[in-house]
C-alpha atoms as a PDB file:
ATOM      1  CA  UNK A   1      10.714  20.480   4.179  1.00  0.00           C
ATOM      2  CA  UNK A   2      10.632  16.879   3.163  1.00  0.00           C
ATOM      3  CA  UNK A   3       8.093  14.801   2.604  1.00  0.00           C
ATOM      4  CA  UNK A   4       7.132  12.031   5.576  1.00  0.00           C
ATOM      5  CA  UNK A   5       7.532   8.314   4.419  1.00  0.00           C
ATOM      6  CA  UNK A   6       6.973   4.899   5.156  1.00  0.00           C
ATOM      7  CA  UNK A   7       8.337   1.630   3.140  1.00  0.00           C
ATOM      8  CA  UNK A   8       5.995   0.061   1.064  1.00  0.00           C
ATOM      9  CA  UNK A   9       6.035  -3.809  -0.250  1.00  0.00           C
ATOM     10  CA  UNK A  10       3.193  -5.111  -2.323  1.00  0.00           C
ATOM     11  CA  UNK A  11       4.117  -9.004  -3.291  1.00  0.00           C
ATOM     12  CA  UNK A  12       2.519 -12.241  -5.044  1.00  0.00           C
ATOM     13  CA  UNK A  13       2.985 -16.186  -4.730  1.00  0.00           C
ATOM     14  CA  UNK A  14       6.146 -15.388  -7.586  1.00  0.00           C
ATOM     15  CA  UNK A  15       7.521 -11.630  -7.542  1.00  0.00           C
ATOM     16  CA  UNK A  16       7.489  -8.456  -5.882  1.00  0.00           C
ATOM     17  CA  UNK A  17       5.346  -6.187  -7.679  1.00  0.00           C
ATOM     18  CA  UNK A  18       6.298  -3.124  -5.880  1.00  0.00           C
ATOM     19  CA  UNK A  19       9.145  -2.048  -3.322  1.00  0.00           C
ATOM     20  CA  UNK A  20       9.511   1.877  -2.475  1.00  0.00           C
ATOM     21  CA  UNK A  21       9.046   4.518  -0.020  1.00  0.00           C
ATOM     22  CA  UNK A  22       5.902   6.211   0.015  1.00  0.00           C
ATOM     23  CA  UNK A  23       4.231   9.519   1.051  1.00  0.00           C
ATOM     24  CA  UNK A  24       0.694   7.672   0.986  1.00  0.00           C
ATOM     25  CA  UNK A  25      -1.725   4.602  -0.202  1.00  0.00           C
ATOM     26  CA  UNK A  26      -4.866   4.376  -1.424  1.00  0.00           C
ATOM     27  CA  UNK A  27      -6.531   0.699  -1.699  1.00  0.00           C
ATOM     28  CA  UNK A  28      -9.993  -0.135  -1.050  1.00  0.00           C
ATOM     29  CA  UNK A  29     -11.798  -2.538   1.392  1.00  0.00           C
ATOM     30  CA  UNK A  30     -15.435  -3.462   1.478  1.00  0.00           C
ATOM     31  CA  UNK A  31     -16.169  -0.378   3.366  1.00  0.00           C
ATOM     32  CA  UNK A  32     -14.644   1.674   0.358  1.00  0.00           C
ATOM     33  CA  UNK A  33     -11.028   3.193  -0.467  1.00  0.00           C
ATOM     34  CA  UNK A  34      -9.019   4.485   2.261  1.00  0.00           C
ATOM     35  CA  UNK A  35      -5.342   6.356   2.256  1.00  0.00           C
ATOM     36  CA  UNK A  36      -2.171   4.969   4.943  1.00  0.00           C
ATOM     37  CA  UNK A  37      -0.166   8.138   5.674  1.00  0.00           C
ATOM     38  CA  UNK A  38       3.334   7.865   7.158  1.00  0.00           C
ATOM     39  CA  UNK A  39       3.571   6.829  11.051  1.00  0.00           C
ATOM     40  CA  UNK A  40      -0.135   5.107  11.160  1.00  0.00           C
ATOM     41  CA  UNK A  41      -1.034   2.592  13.689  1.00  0.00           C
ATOM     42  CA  UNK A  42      -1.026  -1.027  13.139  1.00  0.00           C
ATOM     43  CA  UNK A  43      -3.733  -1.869  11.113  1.00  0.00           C
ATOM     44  CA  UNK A  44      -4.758  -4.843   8.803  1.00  0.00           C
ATOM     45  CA  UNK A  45      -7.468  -5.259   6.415  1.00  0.00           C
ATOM     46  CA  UNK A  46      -8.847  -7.786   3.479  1.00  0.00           C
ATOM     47  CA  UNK A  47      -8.742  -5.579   0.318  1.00  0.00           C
ATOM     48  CA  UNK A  48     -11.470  -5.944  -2.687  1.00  0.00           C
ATOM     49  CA  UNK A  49      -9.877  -5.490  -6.309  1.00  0.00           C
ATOM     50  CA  UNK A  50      -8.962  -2.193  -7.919  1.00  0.00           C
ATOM     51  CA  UNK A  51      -5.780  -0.356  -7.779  1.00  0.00           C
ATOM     52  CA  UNK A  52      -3.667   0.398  -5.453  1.00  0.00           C
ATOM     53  CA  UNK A  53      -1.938   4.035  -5.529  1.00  0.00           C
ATOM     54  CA  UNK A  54       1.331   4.768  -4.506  1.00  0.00           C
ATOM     55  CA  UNK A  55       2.260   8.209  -4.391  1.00  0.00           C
ATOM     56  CA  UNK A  56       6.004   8.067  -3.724  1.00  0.00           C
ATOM     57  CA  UNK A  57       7.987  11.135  -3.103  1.00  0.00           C
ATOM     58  CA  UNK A  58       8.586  14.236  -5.113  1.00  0.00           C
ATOM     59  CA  UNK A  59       5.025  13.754  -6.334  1.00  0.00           C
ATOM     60  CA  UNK A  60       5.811  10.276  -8.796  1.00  0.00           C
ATOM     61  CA  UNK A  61       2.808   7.862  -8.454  1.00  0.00           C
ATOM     62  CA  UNK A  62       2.851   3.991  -9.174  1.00  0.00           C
ATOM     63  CA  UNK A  63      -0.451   1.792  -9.592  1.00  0.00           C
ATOM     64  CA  UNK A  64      -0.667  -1.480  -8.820  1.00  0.00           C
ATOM     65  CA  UNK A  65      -3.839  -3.472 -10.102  1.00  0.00           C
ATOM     66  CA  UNK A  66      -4.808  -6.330  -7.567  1.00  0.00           C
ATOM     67  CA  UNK A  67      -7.449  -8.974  -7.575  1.00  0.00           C
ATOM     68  CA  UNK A  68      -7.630  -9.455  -3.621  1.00  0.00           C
ATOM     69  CA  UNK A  69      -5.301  -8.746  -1.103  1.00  0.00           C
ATOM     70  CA  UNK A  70      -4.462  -8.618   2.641  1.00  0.00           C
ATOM     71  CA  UNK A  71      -2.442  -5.436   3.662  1.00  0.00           C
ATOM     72  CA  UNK A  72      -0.977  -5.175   7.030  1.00  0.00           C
ATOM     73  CA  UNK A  73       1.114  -1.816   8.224  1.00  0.00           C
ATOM     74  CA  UNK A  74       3.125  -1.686  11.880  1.00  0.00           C
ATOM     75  CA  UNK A  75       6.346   0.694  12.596  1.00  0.00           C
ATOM     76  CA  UNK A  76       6.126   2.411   9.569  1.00  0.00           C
ATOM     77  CA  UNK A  77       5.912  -0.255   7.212  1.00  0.00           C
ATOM     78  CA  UNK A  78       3.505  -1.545   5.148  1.00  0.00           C
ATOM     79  CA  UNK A  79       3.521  -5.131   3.046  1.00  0.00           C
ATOM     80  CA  UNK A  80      -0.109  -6.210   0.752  1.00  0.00           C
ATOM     81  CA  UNK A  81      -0.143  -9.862  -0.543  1.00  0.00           C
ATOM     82  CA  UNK A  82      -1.997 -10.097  -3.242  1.00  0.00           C
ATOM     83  CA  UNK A  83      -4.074 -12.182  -5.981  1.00  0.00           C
ATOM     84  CA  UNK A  84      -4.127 -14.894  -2.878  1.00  0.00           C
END
């Protein structure tokens, strides 16, 4: 059975640091970290610094370190600006 996934963007004022499908990602707000699963509902939050997991598919993980960010996910797609 394959693994559910959602497109992922995580960019800065001069590059994209990341661009993939993902199964899930962890980032953390001021309430603490939190995972975004495949199909969630719209949702947008301020994000405190730390990494940011992305575990892609066939279990391959990328981390992203960010300073601050604003991440914002709707139909299945999820885009963090960061260091902003």
């Amino acid at each position: 059975m394959s693994e559910k996934t959602f497109k992922i963007k995580i960019i800065n004022a001069d590059s994209v640091l990341a661009e993939t499908d993902a199964v899930s990602v962890t980032a953390s707000n001021r309430t603490g970290r939190f995972d975004i699963l495949s199909d969630h509902q719209p949702f947008l939050c301020l994000l405190q610094s730390g990494d940011v997991i992305i575990r892609k598919p066939g279990n391959g993980i990328q981390t992203v370190p960010i300073s601050q960010g604003v991440l914002r996910i709707a139909d299945n797609s999820a885009v963090i600006l960061v260091n902003i």
